[in-house]
N, C-alpha and C. Protein backbone atom coordinates (compact mmCIF):
# COMPACT_ATOMS: atom_id res chain seq x y z
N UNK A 1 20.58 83.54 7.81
CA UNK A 1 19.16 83.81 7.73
C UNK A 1 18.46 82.48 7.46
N UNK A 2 17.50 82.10 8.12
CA UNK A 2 16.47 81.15 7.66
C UNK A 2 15.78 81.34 6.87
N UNK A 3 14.86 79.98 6.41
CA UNK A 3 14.80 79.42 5.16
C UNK A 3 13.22 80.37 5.15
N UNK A 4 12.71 80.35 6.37
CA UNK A 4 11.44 81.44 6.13
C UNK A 4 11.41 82.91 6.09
N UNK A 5 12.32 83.79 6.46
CA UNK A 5 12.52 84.73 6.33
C UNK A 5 13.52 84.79 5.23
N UNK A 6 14.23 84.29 4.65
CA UNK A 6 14.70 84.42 3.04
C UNK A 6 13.28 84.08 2.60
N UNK A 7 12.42 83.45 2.13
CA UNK A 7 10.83 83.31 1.25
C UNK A 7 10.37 84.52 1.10
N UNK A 8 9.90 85.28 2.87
CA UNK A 8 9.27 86.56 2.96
C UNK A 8 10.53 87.30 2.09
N UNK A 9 11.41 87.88 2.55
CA UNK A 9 11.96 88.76 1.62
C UNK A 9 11.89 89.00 0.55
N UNK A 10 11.92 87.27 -0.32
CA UNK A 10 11.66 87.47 -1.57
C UNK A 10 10.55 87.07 -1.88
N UNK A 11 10.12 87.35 -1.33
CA UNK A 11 8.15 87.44 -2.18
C UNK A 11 8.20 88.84 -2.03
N UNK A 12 8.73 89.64 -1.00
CA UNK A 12 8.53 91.40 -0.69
C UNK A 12 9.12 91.88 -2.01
N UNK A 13 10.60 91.48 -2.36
CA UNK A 13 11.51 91.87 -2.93
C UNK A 13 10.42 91.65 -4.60
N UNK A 14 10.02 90.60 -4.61
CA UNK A 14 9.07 90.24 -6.21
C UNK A 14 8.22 91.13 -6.60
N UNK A 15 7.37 90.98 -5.79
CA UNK A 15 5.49 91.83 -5.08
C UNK A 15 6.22 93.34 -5.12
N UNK A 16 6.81 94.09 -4.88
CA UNK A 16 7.64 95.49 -4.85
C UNK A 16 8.15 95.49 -6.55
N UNK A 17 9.02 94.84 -6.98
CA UNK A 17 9.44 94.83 -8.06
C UNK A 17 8.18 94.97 -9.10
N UNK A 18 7.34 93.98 -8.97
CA UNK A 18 6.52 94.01 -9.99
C UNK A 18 5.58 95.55 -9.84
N UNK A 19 5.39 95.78 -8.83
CA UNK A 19 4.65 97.03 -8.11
C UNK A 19 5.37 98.39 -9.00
N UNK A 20 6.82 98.39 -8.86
CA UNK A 20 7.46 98.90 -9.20
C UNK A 20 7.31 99.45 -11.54
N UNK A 21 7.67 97.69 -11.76
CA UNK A 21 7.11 97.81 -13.12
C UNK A 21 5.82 98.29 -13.95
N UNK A 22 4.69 97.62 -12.75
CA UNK A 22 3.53 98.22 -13.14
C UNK A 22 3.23 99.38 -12.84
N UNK A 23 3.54 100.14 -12.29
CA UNK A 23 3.40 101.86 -12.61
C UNK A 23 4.15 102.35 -13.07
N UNK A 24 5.39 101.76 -13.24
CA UNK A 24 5.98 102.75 -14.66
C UNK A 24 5.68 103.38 -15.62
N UNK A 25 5.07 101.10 -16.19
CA UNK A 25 4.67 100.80 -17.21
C UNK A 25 2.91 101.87 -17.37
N UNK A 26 2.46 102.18 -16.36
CA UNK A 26 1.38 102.84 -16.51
C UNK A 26 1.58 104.44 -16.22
N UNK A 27 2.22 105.03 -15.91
CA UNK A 27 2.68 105.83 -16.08
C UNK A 27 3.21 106.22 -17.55
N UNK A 28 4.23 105.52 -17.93
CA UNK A 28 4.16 106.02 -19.22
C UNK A 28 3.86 106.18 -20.64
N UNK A 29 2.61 105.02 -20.16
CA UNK A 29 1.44 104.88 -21.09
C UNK A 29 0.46 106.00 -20.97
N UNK A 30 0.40 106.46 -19.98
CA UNK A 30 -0.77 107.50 -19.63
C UNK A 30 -0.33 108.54 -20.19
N UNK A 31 1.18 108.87 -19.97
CA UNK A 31 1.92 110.48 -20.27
C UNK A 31 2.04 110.45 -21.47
N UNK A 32 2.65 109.00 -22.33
CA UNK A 32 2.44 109.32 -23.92
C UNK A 32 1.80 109.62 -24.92
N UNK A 33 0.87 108.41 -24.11
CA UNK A 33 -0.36 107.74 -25.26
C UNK A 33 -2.13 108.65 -24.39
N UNK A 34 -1.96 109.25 -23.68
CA UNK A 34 -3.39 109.94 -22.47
C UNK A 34 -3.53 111.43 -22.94
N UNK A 35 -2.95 111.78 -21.64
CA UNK A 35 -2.49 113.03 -20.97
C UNK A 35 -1.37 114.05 -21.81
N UNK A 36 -0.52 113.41 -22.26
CA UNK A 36 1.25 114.25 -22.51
C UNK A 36 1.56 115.11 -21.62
N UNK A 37 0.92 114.66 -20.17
CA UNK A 37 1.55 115.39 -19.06
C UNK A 37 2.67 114.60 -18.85
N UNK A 38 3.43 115.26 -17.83
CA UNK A 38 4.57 114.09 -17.18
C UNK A 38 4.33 113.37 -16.21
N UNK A 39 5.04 111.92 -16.25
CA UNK A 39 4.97 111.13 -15.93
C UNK A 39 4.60 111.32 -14.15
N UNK A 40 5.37 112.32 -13.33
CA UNK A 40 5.40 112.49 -12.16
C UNK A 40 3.74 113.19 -11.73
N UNK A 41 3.38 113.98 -12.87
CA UNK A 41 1.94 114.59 -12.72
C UNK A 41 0.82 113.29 -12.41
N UNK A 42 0.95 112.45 -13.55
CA UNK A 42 -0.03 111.69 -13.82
C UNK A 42 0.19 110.47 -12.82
N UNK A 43 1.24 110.35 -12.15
CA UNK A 43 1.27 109.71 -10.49
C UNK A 43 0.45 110.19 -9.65
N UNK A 44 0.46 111.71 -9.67
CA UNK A 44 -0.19 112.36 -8.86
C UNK A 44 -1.40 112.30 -8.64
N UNK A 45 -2.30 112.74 -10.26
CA UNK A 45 -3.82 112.86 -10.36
C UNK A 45 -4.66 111.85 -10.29
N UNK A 46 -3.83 110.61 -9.61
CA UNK A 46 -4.98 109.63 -9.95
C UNK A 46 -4.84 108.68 -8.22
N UNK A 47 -5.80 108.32 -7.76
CA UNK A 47 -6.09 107.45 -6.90
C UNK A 47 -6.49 106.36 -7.00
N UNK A 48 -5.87 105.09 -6.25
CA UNK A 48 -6.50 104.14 -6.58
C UNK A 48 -6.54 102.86 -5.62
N UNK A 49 -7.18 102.04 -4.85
CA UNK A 49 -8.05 101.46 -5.83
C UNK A 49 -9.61 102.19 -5.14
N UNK A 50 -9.31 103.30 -4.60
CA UNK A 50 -10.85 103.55 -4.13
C UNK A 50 -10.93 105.34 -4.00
N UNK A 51 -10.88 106.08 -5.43
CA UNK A 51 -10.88 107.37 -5.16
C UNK A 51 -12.09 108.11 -4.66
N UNK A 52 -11.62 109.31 -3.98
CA UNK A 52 -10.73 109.92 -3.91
C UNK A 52 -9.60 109.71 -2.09
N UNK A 53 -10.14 108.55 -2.10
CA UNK A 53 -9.32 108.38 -0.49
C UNK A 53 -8.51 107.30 -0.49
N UNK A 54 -7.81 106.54 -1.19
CA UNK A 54 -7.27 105.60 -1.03
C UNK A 54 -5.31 106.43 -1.20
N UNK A 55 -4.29 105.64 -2.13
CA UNK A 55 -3.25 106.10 -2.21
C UNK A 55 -3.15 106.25 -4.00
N UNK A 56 -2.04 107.12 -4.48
CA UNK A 56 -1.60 107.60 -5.52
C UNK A 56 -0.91 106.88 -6.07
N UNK A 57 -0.49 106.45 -7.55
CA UNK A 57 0.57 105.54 -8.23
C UNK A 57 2.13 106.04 -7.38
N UNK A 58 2.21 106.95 -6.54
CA UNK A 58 3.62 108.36 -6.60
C UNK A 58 3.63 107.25 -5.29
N UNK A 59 2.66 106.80 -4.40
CA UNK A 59 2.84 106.53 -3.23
C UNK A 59 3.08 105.11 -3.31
N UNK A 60 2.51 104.38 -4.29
CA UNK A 60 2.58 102.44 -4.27
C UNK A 60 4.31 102.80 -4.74
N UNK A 61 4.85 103.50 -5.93
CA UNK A 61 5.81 103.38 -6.26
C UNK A 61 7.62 103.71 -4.85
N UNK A 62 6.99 104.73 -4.40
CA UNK A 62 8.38 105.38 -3.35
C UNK A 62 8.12 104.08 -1.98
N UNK A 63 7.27 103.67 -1.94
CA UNK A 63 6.92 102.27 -0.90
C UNK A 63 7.51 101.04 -1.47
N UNK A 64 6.91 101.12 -2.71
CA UNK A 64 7.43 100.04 -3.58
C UNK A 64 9.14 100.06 -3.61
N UNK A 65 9.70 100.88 -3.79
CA UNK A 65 11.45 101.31 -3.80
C UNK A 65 11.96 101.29 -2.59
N UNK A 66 11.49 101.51 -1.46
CA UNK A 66 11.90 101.12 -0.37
C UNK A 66 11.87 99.37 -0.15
N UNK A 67 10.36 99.48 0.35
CA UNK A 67 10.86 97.04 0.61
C UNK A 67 11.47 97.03 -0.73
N UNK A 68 11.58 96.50 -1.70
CA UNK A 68 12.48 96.43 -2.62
C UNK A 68 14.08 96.49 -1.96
N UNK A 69 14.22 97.58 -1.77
CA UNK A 69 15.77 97.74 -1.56
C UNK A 69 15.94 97.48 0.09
N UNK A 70 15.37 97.28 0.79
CA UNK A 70 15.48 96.81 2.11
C UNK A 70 15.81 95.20 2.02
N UNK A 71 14.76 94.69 1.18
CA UNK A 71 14.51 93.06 1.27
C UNK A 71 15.79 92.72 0.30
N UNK A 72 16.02 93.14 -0.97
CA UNK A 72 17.44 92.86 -1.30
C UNK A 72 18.62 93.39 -0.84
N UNK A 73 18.66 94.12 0.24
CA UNK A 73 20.23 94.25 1.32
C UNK A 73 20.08 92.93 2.25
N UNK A 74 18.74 92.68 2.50
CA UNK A 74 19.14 91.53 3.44
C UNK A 74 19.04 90.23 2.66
N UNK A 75 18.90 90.22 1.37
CA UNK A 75 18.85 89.11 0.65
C UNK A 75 20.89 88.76 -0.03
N UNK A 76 21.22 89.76 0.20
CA UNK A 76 22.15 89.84 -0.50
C UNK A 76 23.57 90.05 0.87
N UNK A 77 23.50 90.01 2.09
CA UNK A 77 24.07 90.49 3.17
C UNK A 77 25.00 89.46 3.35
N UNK A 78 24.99 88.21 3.03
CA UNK A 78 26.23 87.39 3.15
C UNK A 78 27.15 87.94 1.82
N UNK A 79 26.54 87.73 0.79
CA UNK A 79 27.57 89.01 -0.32
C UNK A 79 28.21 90.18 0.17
N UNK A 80 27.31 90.82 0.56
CA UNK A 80 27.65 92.07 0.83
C UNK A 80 29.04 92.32 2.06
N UNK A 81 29.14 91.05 3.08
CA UNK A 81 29.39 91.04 3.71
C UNK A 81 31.44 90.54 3.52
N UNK A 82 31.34 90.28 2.02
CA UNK A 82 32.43 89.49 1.93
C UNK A 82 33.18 91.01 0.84
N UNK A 83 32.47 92.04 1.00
CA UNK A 83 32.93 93.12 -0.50
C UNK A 83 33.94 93.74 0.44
N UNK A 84 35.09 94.19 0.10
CA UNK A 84 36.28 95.06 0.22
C UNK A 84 35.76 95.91 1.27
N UNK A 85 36.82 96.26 2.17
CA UNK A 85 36.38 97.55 2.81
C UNK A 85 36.26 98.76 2.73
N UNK A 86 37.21 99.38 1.99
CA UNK A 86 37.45 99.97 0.81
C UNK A 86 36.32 100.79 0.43
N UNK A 87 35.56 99.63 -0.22
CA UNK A 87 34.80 99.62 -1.18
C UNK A 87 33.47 99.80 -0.20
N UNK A 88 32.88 98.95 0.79
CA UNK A 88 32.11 99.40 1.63
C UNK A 88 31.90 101.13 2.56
N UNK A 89 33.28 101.42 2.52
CA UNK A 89 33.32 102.53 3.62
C UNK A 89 33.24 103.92 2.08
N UNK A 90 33.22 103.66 0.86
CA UNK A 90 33.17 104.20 0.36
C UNK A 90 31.58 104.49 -0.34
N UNK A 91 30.85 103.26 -0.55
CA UNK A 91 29.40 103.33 -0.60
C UNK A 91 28.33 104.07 0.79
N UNK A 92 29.63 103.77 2.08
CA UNK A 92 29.05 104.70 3.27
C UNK A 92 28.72 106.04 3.02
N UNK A 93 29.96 106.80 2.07
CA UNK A 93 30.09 108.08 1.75
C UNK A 93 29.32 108.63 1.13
N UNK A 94 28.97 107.47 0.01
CA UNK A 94 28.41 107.85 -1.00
C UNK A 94 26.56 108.04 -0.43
N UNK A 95 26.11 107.43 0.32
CA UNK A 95 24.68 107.15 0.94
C UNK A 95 24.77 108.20 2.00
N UNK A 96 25.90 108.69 2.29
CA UNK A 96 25.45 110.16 3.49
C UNK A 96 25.65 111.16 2.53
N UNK A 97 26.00 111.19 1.90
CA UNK A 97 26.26 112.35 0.59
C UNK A 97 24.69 112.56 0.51
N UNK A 98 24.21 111.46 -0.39
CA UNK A 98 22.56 111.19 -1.10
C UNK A 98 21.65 111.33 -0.01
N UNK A 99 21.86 110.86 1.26
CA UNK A 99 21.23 111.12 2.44
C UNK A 99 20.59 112.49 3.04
N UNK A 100 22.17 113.34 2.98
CA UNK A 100 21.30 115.00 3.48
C UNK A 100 21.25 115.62 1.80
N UNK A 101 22.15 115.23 0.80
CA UNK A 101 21.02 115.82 -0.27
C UNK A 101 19.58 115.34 -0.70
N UNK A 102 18.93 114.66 -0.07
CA UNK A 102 17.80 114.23 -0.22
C UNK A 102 16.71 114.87 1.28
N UNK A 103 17.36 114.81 2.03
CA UNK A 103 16.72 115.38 3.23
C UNK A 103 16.68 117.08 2.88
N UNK A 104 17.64 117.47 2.47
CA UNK A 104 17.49 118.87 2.28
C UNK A 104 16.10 119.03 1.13
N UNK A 105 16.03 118.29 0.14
CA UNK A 105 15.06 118.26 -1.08
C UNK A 105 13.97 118.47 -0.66
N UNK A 106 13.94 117.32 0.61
CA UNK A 106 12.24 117.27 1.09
C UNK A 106 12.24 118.25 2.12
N UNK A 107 13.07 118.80 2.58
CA UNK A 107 13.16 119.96 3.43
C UNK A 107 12.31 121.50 2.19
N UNK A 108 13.20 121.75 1.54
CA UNK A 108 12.98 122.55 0.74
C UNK A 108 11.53 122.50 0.28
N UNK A 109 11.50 121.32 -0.33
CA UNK A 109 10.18 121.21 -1.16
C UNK A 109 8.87 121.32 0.09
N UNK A 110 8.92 120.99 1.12
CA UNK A 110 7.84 121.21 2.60
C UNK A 110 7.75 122.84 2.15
N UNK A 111 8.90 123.82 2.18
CA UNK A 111 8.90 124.93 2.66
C UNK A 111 8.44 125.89 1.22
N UNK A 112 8.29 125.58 -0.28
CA UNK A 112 7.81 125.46 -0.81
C UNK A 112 6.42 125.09 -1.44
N UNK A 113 6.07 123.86 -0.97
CA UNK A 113 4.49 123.85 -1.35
C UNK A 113 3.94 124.53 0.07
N UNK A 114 4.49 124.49 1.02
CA UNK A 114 3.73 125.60 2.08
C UNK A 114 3.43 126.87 1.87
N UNK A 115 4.59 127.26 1.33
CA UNK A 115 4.34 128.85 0.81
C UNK A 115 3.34 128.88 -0.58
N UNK A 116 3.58 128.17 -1.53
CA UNK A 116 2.49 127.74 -2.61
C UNK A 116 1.11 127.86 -2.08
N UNK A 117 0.71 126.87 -1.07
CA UNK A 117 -0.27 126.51 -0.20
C UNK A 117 -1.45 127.77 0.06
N UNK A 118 0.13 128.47 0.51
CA UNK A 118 -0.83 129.56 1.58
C UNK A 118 -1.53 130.62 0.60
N UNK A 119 -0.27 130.81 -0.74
CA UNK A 119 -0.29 132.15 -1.28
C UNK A 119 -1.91 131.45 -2.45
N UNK A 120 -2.10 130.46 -3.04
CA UNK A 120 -3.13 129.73 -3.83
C UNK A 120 -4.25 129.25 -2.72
N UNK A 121 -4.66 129.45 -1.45
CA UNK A 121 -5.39 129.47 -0.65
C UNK A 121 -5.77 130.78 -0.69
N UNK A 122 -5.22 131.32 -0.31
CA UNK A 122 -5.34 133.11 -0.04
C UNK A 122 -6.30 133.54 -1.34
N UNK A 123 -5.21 133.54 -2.28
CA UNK A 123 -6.16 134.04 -3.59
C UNK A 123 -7.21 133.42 -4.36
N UNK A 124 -7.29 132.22 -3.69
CA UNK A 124 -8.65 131.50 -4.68
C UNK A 124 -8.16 130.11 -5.76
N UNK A 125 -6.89 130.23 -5.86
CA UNK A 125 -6.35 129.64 -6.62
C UNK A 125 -6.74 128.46 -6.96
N UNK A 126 -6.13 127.63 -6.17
CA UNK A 126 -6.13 125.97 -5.65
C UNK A 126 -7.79 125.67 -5.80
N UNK A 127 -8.24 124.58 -5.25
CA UNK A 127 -9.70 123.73 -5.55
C UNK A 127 -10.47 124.68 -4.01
N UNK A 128 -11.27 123.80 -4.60
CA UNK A 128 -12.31 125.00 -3.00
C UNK A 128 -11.83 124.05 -2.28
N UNK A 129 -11.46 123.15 -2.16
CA UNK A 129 -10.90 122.70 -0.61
C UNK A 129 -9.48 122.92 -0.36
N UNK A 130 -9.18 123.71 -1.44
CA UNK A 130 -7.09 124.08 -1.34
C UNK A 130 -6.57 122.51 -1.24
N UNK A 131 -6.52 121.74 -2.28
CA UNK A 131 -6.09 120.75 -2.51
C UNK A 131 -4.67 120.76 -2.85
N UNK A 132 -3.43 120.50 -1.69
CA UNK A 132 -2.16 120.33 -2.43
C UNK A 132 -1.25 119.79 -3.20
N UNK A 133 -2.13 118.55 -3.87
CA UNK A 133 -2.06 117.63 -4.57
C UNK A 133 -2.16 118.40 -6.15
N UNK A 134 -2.69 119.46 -6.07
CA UNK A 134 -2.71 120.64 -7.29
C UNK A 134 -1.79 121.49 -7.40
N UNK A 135 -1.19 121.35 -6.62
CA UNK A 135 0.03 122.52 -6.21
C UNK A 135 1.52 122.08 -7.38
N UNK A 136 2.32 122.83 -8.17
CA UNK A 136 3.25 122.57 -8.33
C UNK A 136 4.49 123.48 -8.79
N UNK A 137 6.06 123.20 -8.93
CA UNK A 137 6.61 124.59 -9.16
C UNK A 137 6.48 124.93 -10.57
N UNK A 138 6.86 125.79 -10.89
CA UNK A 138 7.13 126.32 -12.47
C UNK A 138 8.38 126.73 -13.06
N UNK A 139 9.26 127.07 -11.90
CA UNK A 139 10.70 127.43 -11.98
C UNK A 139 11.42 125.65 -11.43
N UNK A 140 12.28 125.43 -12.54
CA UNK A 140 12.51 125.38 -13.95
C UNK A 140 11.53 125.02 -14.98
N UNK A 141 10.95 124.21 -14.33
CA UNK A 141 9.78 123.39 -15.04
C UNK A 141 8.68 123.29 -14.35
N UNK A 142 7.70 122.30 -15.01
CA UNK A 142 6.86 122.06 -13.36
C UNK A 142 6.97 120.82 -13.02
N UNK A 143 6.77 120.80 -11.75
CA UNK A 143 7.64 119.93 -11.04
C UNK A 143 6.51 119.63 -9.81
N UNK A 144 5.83 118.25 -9.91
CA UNK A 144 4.95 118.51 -8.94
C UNK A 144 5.42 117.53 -8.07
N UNK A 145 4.66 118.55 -6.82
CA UNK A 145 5.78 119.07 -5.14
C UNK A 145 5.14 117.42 -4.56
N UNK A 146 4.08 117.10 -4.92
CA UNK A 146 3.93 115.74 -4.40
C UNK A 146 4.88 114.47 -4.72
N UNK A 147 4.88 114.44 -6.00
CA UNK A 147 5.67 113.49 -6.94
C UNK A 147 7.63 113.51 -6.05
N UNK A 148 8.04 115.02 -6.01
CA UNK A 148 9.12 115.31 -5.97
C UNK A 148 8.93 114.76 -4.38
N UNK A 149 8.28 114.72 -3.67
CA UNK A 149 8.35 115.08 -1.60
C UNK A 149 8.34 113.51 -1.42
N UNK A 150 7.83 112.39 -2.07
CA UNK A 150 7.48 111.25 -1.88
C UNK A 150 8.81 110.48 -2.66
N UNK A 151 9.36 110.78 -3.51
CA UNK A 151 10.58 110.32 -4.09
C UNK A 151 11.83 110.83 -3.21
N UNK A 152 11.66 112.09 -2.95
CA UNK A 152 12.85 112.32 -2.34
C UNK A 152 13.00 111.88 -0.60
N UNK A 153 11.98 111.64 -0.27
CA UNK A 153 11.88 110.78 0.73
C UNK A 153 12.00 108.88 0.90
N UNK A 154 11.87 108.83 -0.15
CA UNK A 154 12.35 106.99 -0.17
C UNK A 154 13.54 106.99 -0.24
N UNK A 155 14.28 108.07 -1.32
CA UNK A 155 15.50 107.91 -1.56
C UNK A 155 16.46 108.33 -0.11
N UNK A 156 15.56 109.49 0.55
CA UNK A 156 16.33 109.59 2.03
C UNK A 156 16.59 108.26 3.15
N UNK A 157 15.34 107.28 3.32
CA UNK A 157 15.23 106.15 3.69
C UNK A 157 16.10 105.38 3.37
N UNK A 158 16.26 105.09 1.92
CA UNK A 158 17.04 104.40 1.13
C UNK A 158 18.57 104.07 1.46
N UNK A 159 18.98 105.63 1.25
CA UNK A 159 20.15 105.86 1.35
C UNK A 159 20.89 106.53 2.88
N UNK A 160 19.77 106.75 3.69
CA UNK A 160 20.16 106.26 5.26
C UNK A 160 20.39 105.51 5.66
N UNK A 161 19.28 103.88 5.49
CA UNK A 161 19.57 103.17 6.01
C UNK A 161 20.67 102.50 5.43
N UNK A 162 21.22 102.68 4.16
CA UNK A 162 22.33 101.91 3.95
C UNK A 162 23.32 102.68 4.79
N UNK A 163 23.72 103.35 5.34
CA UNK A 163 24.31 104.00 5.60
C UNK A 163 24.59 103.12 7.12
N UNK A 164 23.60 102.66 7.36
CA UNK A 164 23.73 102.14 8.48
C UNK A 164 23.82 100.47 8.68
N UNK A 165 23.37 100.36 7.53
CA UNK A 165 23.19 98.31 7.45
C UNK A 165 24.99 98.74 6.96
N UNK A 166 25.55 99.59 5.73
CA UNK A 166 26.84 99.20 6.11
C UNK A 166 27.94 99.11 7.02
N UNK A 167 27.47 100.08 7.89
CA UNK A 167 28.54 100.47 8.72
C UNK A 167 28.73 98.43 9.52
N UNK A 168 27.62 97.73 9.54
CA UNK A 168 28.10 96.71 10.28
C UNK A 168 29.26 95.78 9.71
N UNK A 169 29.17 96.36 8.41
CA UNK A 169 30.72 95.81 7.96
C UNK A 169 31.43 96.59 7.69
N UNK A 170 31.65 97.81 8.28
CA UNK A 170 32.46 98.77 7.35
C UNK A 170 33.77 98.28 8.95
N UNK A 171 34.99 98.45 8.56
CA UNK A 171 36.28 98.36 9.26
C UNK A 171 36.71 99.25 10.25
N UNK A 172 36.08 100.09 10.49
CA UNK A 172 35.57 101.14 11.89
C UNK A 172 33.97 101.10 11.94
N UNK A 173 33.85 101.63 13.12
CA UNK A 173 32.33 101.39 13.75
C UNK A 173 31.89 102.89 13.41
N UNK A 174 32.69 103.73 13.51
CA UNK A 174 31.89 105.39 13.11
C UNK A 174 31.17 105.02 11.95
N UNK A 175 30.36 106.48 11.91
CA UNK A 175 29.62 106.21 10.50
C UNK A 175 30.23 106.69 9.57
């Protein structure tokens, strides 16, 4: 890799990281010391930098976790490239495992706040514009369907594409 595309990476890989810290860090200032909602709620309810149309802390963060982990596989790919095979074809496993259990999540959770959707539309429930950003489960907990659909989708990304940046070193070409 060249000397300018190693820079970009890691300015992505920095700029993501810090992205990453600072909504944590505000996140769980808000849920402790605010709100004493949870942390995944208070991702939700807030827009920024231009509400109510811009993006959510839930959305800088699952963006943020993706370049992050994209820009350090290719920051790290001559390493990566020298690890056991073994050991590679076994992190394959492990990222198609996390892969359709994560695809199923956001599968589920679609088919879920849809039905939520319809049944809190119907009755009045939701905001007068049926806002699904209000929507969340209650069984086990609550669990809001935005927070959960946007995480479990980076992590599908995540752990697909490794699935596939390893296979170029894995010791068979299948996946």
């Amino acid at each position: 890799m060249n000397g300018g595309n190693m820079l970009m990476y890691k300015l992505v890989a920095w700029a993501s990281f810090i992205i990453l810290v600072v909504v944590t860090v505000y996140g769980i200032a808000e849920s402790n010391y605010v709100t004493g909602e949870p942390i995944g709620k208070v991702w939700v309810d807030v827009y920024f930098p231009f509400p109510p149309y811009f993006a959510q802390p839930v959305t800088y963060f699952s963006v943020a976790c993706v370049a992050l982990f994209y820009s350090g596989l290719r920051l790290w790919e001559d390493r990566i490239s020298k690890w056991p095979g073994w050991f590679v074809a076994f992190l394959q496993l492990v990222g198609f495992i996390v892969a359709f259990s994560a695809a199923y999540e956001v599968m589920y959770n679609f088919m879920v706040w849809g039905s939520l959707f319809v049944i809190a539309c119907q009755k009045g429930v939701a905001s007068v514009t049926c806002n699904p950003d209000t929507l969340s489960t209650v069984y086990p907990s609550q669990w809001s369907l935005v927070f959960a659909t946007r995480a479990f989708s980076a992590l599908f990304v995540i752990s697909g594409y490794s699935v596939y940046f390893l296979r170029k070193y894995s010791s068979s070409s299948l996946i």
